[in-house]
Protein backbone atom coordinates (compact mmCIF):
# COMPACT_ATOMS: atom_id res chain seq x y z
CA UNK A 1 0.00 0.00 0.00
CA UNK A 2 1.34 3.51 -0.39
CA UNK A 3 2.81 5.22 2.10
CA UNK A 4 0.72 8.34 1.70
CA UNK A 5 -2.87 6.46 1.72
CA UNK A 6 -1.31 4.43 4.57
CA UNK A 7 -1.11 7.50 6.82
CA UNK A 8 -4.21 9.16 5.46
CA UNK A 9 -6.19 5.89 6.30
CA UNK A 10 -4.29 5.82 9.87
CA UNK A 11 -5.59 9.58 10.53
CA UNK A 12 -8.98 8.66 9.36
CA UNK A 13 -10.02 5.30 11.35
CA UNK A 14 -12.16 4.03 11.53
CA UNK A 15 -12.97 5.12 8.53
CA UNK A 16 -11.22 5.21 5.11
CA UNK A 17 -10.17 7.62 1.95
CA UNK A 18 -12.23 6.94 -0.92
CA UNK A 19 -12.82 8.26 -4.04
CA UNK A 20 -15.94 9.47 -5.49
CA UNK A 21 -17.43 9.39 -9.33
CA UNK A 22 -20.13 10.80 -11.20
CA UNK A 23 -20.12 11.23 -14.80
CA UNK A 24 -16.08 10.31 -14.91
CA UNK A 25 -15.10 12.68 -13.03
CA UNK A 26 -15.17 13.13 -9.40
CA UNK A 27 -12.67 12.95 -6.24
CA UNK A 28 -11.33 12.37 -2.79
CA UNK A 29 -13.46 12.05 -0.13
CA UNK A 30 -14.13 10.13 3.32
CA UNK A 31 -16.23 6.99 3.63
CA UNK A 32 -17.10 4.27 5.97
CA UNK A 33 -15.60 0.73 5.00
CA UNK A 34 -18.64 -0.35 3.22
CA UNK A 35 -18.84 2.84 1.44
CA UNK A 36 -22.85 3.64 2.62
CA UNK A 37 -21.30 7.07 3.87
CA UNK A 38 -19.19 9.91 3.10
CA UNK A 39 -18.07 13.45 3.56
CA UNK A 40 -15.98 15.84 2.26
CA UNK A 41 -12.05 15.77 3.14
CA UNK A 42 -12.48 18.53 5.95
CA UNK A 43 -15.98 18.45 6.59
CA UNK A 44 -18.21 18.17 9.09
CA UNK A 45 -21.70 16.50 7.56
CA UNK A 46 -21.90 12.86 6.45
CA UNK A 47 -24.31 12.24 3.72
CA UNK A 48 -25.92 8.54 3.14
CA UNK A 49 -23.96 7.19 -0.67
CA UNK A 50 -27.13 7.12 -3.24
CA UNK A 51 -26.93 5.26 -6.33
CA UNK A 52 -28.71 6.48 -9.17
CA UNK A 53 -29.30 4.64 -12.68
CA UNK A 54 -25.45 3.76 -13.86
CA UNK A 55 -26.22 4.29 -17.21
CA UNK A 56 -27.35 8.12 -16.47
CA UNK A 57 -24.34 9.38 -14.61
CA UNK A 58 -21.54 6.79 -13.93
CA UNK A 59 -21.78 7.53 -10.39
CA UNK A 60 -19.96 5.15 -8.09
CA UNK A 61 -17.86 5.33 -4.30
CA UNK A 62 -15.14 3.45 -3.49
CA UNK A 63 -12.10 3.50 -1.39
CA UNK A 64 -9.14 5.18 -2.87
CA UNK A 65 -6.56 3.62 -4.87
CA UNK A 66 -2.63 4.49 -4.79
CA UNK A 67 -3.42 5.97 -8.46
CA UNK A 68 -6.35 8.33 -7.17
CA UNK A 69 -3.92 10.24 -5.17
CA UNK A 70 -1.93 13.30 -6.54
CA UNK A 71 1.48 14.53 -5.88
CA UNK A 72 0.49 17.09 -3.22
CA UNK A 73 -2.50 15.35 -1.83
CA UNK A 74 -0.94 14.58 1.86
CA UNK A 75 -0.06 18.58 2.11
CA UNK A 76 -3.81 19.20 0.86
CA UNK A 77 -5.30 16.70 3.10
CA UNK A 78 -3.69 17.35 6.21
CA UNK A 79 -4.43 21.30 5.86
CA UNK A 80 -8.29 20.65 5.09
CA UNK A 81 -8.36 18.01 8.14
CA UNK A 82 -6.92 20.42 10.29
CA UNK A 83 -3.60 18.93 11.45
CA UNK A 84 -0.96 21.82 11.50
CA UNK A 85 1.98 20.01 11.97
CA UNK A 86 3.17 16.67 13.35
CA UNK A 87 2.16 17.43 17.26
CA UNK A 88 -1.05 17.30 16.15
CA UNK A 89 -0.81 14.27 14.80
CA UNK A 90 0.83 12.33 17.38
CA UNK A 91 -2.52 13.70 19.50
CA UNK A 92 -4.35 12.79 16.53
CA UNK A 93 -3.30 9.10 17.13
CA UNK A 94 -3.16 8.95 21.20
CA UNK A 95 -6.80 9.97 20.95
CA UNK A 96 -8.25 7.38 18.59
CA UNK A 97 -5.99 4.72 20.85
CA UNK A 98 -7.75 5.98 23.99
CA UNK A 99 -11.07 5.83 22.06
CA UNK A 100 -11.13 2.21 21.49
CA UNK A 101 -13.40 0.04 21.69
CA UNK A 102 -15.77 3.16 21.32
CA UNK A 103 -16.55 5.50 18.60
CA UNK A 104 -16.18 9.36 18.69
CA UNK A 105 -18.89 11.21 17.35
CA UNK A 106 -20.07 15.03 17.20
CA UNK A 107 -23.01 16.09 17.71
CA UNK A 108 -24.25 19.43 15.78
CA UNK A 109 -26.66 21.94 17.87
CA UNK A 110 -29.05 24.15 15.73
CA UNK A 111 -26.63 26.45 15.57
CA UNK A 112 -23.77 25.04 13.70
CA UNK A 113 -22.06 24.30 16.62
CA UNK A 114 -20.22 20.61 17.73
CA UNK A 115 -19.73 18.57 20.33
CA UNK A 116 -18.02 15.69 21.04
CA UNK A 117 -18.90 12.95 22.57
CA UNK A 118 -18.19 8.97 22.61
CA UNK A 119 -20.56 6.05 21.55
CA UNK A 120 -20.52 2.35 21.54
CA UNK A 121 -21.03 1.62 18.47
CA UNK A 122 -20.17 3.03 14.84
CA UNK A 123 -22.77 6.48 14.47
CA UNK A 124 -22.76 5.73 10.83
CA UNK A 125 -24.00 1.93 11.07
CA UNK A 126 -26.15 2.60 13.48
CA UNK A 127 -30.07 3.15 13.47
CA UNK A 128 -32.72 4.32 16.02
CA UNK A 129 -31.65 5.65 19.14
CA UNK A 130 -28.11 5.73 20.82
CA UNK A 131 -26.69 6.88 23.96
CA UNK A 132 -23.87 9.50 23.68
CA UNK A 133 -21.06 10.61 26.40
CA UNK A 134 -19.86 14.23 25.97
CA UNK A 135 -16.37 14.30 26.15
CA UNK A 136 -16.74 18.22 27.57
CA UNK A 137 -20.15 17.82 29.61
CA UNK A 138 -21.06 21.28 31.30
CA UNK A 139 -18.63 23.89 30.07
CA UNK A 140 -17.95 25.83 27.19
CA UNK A 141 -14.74 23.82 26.36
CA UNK A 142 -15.92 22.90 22.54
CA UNK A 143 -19.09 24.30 22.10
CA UNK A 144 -21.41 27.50 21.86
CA UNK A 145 -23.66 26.72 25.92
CA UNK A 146 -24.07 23.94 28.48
CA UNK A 147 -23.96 20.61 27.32
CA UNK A 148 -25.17 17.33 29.39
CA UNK A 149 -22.71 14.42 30.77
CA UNK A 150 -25.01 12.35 28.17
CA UNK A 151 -27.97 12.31 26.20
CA UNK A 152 -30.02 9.89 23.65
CA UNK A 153 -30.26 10.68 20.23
CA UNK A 154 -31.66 10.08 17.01
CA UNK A 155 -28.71 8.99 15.05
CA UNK A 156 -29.08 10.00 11.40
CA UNK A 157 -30.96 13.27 12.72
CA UNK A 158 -28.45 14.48 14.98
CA UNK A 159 -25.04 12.77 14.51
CA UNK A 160 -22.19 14.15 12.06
CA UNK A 161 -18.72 13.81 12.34
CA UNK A 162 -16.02 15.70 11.48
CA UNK A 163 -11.87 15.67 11.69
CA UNK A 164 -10.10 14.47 14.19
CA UNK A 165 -7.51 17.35 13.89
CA UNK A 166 -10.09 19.45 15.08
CA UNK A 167 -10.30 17.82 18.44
CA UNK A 168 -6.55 17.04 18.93
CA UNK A 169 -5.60 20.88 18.52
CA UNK A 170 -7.72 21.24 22.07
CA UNK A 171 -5.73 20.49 25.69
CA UNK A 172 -4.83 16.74 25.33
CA UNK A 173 -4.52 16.41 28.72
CA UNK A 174 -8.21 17.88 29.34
CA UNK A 175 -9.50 15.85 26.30
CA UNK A 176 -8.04 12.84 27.17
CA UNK A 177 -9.36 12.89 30.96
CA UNK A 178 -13.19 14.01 29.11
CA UNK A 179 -12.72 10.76 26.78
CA UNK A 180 -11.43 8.54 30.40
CA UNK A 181 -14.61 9.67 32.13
CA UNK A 182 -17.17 9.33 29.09
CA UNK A 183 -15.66 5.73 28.38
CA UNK A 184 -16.50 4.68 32.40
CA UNK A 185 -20.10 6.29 31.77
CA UNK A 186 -20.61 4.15 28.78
C-alpha cells in the first residue's frame, strides 16, 4: 500500500479515503468501509452514498486507490483536516488509541455548533436511538452553551462527524481525561 494512503487511512479510522465518481469525473473524499457514507475531506456532515441509474451518470464510491492520489494530496489533506503540523498528529493518534473500543462522534446543535462525545457503536451503522457521552459535559470547552454528561439521540438526525484534527488541537490532557470519564459512563 502507499505510504501516503497508509497514513491518510491511519488519521482517518475508523474510517477510510475513498474516491468518489459521477459522470467520470469526481474525487477524494471520506467513507465508511462499506462505502454507505461519506463526507468531504475537511468536513463536518456525512451524507448517506445514493446510487442512481449507472447508465445516467456513472456515479460510483469506493475507497481510494494508490493511483487516485496526486502529488500534493498529503499537504492538501492534512491542511483541510486540520492537522498543523506533526504534534497534532501524534494527538491525533493517542486519541483514537484511547477511544477504542468506542466510537467518537459530534453532535451538531441548531446552531452550527459541535460537540463531542463517545458512543458504543459506529454512528454511521447505526439506526434508532443511541446513547452518547460528551467528552466536555457542562462547560464551554468545545461548544457555543451547556452541554449534558449524556444524552439519547436520534442517530441519522443528529449525529455528524467531522476531523479528528479538530479535536486534537484542544488540551490533550483535558480531552483525554473528558474521553477517560465518558468511556467509564458508557
Amino acid at each position: 500500500m502507499n505510504e501516503t494512503l497508509d497514513k491518510v487511512n491511519k488519521l482517518l479510522h475508523p474510517y477510510k479515503l475513498g474516491f468518489w465518481s459521477e459522470n467520470n469525473g469526481g474525487g477524494l473524499v471520506v467513507t465508511n468501509s462499506d462505502c454507505s457514507f461519506y463526507r468531504s475531506i475537511g468536513g463536518t456532515k456525512w451524507f448517506p452514498f445514493q446510487t442512481v441509474s449507472p447508465n445516467l451518470y456513472n456515479t460510483f464510491l469506493e475507497l481510494a486507490k494508490d493511483y487516485h492520489l496526486g502529488a500534493d494530496f498529503l499537504d492538501q489533506f492534512m491542511k483541510y483536516e486540520g492537522y498543523p503540523d506533526s504534534e497534532t498528529v501524534e494527538n491525533a493518534l493517542a486519541i483514537q488509541e484511547v477511544c477504542k473500543p468506542f466510537f467518537l462522534a459530534m453532535l451538531a446543535d441548531p446552531q452550527s455548533n459541535y460537540h463531542f462525545c463517545l458512543m458504543r457503536t459506529d454512528p454511521l451503522s447505526t439506526s434508532g436511538l443511541s446513547k452518547l457521552e460528551f467528552i466536555f459535559p457542562g462547560d464551554r470547552w468545545d461548544l457555543y452553551d451547556y452541554v449534558p454528561q449524556n444524552e439519547t439521540s436520534p442517530i441519522y438526525q443528529a449525529l455528524f462527524g467531522g476531523s479528528l484534527g479538530r479535536l486534537c488541537q484542544y488540551d490533550v490532557k483535558k480531552t483525554l481525561a473528558g474521553i477517560t470519564a465518558a468511556k467509564a459512563r458508557l
